[in-house]
C-alpha atoms as a PDB file:
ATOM      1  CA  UNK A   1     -12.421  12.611  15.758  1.00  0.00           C
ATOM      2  CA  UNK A   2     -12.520  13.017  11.839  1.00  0.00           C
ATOM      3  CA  UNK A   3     -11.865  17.185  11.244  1.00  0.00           C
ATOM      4  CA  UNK A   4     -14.368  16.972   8.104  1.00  0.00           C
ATOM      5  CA  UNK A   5     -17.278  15.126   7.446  1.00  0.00           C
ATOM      6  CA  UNK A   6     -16.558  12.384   4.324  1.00  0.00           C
ATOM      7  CA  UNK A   7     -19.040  12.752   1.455  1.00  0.00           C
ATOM      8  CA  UNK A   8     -19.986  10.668  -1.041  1.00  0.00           C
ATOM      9  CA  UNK A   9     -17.726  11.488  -3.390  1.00  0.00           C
ATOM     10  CA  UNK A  10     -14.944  10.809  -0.331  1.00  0.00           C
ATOM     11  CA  UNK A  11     -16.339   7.346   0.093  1.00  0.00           C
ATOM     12  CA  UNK A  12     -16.788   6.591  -3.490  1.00  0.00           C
ATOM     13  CA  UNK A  13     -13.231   7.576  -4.315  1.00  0.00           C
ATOM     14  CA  UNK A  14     -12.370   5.427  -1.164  1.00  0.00           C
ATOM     15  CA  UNK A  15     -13.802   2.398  -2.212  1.00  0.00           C
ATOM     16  CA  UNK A  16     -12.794   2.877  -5.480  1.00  0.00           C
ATOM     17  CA  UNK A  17      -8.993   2.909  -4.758  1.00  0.00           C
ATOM     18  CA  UNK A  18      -9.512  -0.227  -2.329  1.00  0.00           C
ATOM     19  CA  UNK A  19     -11.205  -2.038  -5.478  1.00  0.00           C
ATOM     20  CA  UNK A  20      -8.221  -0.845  -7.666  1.00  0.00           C
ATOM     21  CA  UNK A  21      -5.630  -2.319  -5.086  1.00  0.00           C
ATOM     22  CA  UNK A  22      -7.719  -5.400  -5.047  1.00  0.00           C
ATOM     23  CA  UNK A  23      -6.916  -5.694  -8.412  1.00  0.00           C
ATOM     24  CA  UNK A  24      -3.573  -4.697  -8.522  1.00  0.00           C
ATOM     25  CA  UNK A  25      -3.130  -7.796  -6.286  1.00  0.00           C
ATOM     26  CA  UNK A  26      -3.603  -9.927  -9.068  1.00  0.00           C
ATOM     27  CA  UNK A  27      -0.706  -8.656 -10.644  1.00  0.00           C
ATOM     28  CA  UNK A  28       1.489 -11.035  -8.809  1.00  0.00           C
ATOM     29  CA  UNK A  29       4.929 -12.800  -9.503  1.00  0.00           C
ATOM     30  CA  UNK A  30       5.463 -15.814  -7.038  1.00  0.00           C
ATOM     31  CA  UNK A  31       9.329 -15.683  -5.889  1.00  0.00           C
ATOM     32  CA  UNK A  32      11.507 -18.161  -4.043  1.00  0.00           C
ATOM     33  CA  UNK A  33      11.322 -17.602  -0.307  1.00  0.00           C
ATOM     34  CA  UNK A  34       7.059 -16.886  -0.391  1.00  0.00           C
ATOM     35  CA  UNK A  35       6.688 -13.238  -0.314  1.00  0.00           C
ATOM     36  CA  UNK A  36       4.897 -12.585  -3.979  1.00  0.00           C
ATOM     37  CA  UNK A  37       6.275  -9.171  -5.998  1.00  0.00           C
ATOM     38  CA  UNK A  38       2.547  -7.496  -6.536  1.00  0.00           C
ATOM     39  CA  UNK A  39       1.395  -4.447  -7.882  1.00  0.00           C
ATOM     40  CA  UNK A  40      -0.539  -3.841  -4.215  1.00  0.00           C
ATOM     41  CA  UNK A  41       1.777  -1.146  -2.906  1.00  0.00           C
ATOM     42  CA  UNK A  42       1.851   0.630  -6.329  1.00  0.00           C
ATOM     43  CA  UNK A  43      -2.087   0.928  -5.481  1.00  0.00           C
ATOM     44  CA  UNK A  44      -1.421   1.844  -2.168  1.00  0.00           C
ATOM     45  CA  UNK A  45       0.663   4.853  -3.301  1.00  0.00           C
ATOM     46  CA  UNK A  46      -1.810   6.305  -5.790  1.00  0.00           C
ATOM     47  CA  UNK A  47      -4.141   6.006  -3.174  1.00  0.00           C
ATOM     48  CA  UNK A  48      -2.032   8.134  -0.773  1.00  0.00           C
ATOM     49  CA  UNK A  49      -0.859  10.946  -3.603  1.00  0.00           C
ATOM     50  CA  UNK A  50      -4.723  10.630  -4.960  1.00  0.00           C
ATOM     51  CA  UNK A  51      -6.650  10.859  -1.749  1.00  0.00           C
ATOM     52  CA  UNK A  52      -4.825  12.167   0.890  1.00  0.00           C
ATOM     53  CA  UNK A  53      -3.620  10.784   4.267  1.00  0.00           C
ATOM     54  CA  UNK A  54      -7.139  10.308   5.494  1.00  0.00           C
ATOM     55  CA  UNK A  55      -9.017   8.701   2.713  1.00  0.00           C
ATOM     56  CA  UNK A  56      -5.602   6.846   1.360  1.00  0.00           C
ATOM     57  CA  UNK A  57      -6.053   5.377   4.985  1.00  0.00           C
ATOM     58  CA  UNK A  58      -9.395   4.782   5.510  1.00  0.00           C
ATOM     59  CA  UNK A  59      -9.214   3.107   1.273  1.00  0.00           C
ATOM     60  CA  UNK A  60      -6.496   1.094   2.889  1.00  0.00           C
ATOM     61  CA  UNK A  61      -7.951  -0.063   5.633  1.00  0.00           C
ATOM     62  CA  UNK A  62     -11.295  -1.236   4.092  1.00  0.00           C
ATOM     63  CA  UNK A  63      -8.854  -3.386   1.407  1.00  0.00           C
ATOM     64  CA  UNK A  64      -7.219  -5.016   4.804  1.00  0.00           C
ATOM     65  CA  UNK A  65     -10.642  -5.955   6.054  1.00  0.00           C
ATOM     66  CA  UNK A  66     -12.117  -6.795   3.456  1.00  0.00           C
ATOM     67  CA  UNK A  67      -9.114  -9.504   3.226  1.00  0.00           C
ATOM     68  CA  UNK A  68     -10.180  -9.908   6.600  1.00  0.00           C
ATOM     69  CA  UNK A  69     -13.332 -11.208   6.531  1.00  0.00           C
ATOM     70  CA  UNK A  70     -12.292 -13.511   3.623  1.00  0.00           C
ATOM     71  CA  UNK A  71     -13.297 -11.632   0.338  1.00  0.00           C
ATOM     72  CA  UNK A  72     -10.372 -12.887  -2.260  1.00  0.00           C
ATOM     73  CA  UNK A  73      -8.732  -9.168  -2.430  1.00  0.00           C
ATOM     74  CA  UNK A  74      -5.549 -10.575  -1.613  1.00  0.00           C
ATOM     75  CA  UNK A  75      -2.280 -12.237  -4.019  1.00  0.00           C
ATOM     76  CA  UNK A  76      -3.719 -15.164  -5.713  1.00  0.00           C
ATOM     77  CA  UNK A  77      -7.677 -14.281  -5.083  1.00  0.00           C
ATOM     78  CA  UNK A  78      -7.060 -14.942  -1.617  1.00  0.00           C
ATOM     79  CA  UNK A  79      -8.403 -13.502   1.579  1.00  0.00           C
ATOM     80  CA  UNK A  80      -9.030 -14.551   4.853  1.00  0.00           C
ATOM     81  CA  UNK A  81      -7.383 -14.129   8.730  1.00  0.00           C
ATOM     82  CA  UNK A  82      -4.753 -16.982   7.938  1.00  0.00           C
ATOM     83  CA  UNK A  83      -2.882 -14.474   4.886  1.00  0.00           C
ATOM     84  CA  UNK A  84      -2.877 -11.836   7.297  1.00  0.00           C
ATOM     85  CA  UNK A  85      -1.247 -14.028   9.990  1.00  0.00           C
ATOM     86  CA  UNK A  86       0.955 -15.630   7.564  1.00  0.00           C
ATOM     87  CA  UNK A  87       4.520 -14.827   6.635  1.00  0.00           C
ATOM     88  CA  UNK A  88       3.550 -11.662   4.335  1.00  0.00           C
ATOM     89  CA  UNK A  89       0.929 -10.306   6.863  1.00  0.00           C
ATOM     90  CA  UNK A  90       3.594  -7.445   8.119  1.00  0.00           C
ATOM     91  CA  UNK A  91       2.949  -6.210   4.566  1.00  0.00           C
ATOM     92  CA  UNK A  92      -0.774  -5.790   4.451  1.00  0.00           C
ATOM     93  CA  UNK A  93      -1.779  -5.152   7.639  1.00  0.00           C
ATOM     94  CA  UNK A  94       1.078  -1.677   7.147  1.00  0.00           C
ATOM     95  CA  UNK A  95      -0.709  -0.650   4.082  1.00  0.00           C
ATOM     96  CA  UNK A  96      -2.919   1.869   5.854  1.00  0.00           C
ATOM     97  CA  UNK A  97       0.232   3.130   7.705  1.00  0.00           C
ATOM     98  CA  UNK A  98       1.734   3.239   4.200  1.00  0.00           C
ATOM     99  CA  UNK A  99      -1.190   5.190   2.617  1.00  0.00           C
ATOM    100  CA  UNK A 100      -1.293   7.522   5.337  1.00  0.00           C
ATOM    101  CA  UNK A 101       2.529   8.936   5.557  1.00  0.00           C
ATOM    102  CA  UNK A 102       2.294   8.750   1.361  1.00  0.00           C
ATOM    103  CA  UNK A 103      -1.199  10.601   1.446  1.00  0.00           C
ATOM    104  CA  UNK A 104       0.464  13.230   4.326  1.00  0.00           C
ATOM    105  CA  UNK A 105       4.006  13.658   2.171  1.00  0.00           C
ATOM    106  CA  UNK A 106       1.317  14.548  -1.133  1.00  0.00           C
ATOM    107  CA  UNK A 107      -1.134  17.098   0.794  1.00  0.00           C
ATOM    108  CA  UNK A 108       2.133  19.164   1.533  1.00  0.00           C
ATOM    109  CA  UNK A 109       2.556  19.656  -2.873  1.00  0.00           C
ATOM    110  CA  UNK A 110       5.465  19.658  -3.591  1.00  0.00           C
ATOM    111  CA  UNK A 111       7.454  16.669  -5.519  1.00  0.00           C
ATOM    112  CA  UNK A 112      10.204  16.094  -2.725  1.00  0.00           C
ATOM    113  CA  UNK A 113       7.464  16.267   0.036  1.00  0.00           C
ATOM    114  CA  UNK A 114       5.645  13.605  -2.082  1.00  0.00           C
ATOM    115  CA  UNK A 115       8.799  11.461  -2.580  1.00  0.00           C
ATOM    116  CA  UNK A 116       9.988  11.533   1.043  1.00  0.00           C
ATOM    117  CA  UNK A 117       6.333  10.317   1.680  1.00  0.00           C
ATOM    118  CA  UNK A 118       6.726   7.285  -0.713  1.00  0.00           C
ATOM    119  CA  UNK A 119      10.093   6.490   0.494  1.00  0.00           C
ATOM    120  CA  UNK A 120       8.763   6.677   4.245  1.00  0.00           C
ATOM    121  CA  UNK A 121       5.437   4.586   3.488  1.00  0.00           C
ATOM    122  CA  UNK A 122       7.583   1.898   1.504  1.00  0.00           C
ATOM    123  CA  UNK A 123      10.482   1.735   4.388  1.00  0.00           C
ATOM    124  CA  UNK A 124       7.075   1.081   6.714  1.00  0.00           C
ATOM    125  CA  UNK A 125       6.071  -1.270   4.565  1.00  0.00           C
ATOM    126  CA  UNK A 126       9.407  -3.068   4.146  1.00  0.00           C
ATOM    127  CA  UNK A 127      10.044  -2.887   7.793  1.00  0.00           C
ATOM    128  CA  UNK A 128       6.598  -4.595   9.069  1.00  0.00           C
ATOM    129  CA  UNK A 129       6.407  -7.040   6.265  1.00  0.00           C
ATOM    130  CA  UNK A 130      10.354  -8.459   7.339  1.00  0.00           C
ATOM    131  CA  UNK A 131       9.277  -8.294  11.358  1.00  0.00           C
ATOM    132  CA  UNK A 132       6.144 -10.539  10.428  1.00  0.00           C
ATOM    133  CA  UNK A 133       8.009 -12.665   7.691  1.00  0.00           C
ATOM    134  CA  UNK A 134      10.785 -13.396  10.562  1.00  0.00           C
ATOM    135  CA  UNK A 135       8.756 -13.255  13.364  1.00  0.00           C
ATOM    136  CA  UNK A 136       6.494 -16.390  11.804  1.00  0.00           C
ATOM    137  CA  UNK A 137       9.335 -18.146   9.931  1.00  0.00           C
ATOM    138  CA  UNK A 138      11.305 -18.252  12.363  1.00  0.00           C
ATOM    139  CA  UNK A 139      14.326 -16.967  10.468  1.00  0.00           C
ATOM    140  CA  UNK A 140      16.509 -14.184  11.215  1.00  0.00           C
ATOM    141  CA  UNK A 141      16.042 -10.441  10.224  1.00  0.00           C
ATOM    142  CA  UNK A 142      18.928 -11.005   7.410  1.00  0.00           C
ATOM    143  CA  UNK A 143      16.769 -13.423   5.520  1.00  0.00           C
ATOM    144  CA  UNK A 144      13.689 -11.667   6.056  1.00  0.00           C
ATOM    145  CA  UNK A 145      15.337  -8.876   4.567  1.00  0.00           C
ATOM    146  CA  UNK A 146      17.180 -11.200   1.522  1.00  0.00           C
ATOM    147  CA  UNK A 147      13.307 -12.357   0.913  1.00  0.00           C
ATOM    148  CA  UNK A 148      11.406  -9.096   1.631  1.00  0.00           C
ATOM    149  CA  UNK A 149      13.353  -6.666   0.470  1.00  0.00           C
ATOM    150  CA  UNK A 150      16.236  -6.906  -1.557  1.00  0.00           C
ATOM    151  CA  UNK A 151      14.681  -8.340  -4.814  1.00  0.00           C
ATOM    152  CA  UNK A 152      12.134  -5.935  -4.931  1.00  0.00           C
ATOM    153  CA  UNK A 153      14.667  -2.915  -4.889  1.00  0.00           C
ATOM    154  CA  UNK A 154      14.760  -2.489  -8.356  1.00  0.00           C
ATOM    155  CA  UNK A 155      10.815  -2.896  -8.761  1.00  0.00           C
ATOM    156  CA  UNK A 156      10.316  -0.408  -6.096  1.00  0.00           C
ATOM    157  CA  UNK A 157      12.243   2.015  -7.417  1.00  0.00           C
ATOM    158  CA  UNK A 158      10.077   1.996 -10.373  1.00  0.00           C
ATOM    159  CA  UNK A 159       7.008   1.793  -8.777  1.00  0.00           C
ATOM    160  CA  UNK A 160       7.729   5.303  -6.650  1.00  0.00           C
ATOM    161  CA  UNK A 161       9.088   7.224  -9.668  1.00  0.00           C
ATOM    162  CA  UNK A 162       6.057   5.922 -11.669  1.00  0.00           C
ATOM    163  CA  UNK A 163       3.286   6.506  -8.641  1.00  0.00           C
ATOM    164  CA  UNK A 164       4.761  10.134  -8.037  1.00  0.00           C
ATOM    165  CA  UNK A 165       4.823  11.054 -11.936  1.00  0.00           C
ATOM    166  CA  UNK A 166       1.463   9.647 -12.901  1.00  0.00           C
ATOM    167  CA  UNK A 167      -0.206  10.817  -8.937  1.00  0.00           C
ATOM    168  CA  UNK A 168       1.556  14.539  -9.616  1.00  0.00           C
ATOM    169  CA  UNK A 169      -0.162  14.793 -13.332  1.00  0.00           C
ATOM    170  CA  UNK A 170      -3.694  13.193 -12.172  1.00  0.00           C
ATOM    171  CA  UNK A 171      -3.732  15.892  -9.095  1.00  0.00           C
ATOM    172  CA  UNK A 172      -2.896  18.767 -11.394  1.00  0.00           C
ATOM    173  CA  UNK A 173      -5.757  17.579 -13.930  1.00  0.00           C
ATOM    174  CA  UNK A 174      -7.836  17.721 -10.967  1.00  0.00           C
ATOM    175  CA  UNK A 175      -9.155  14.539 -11.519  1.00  0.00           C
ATOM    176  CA  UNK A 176      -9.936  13.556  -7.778  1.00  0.00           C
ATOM    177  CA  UNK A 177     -11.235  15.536  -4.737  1.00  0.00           C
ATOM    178  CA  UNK A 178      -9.146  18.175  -2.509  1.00  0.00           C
ATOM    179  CA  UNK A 179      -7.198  16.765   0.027  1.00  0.00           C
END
């Protein structure tokens, strides 16, 4: 059971975010083995730091379903049960997960707390998106993780130090709601 009721604002923060990682899908550079390098788990991170662990969930999980049901949120303006079953499934269907432990590392407010939650949320990420990859591909963990993870170190590493230094700022402006 939810501790506090979600207002409007809540849900029109929420849907905003799962709009904004719809778009950040779009941002996409195909690579070798299948599994795209997108800008989704940069949105998924902002959501976390931004809303919290609840609402960066509950924003995550209405982008998931909404992929679901076959709106074109996904890579490519594709949606649909068959992306989420596919080879980079693992990665989507963790992005509430993801939202939720970076959300939970940023209500604590401090800039390690925040970081350990970004490193925890991307290792979740990482680590569902290779089990799916190998699991459907039939290939072993190693080349899940050669295709999953290891060219999208560097980009990663980016993409945390830029989601905790722009999420830190916006949440000191006091540009979104309380956690």
């Amino acid at each position: 059971m939810l501790k506090k009721k979600m207002t409007t604002h809540d849900l029109s923060f929420i849907a905003l975010f799962a709009a904004l990682t719809a778009v950040m899908a779009q941002i996409s550079i195909p690579m070798p083995l299948g599994v795209p390098m997108t800008m989704q788990t940069f949105a998924i991170s902002m959501a976390g730091i931004l809303l919290g662990a609840r609402r960066g969930f509950v924003s995550a999980l209405v982008y998931v379903l909404l992929g679901a049901v076959g709106a074109p949120v996904f890579a490519k303006l594709s949606g649909g049960l068959p992306i989420i079953v596919g080879p980079t499934g693992g990665f989507i269907l963790s992005f509430p997960l993801m939202a939720w432990l970076v959300g939970y590392g940023a209500e604590k407010q401090t800039v390690p707390a925040v970081v350990l939650g970004l490193l925890a949320g991307t290792v979740v990420n990482y680590i569902c998106g290779m089990i799916m990859f190998s699991t459907i591909t039939g290939q072993g963990l190693l080349v899940a993780f050669n295709a999953c993870v290891l060219p999208f170190i560097p980009t990663t590493v980016v993409k945390i130090i830029a989601a905790c230094v722009i999420g830190i700022k916006i949440r000191k402006r006091s540009l979104v709601p309380d956690y």
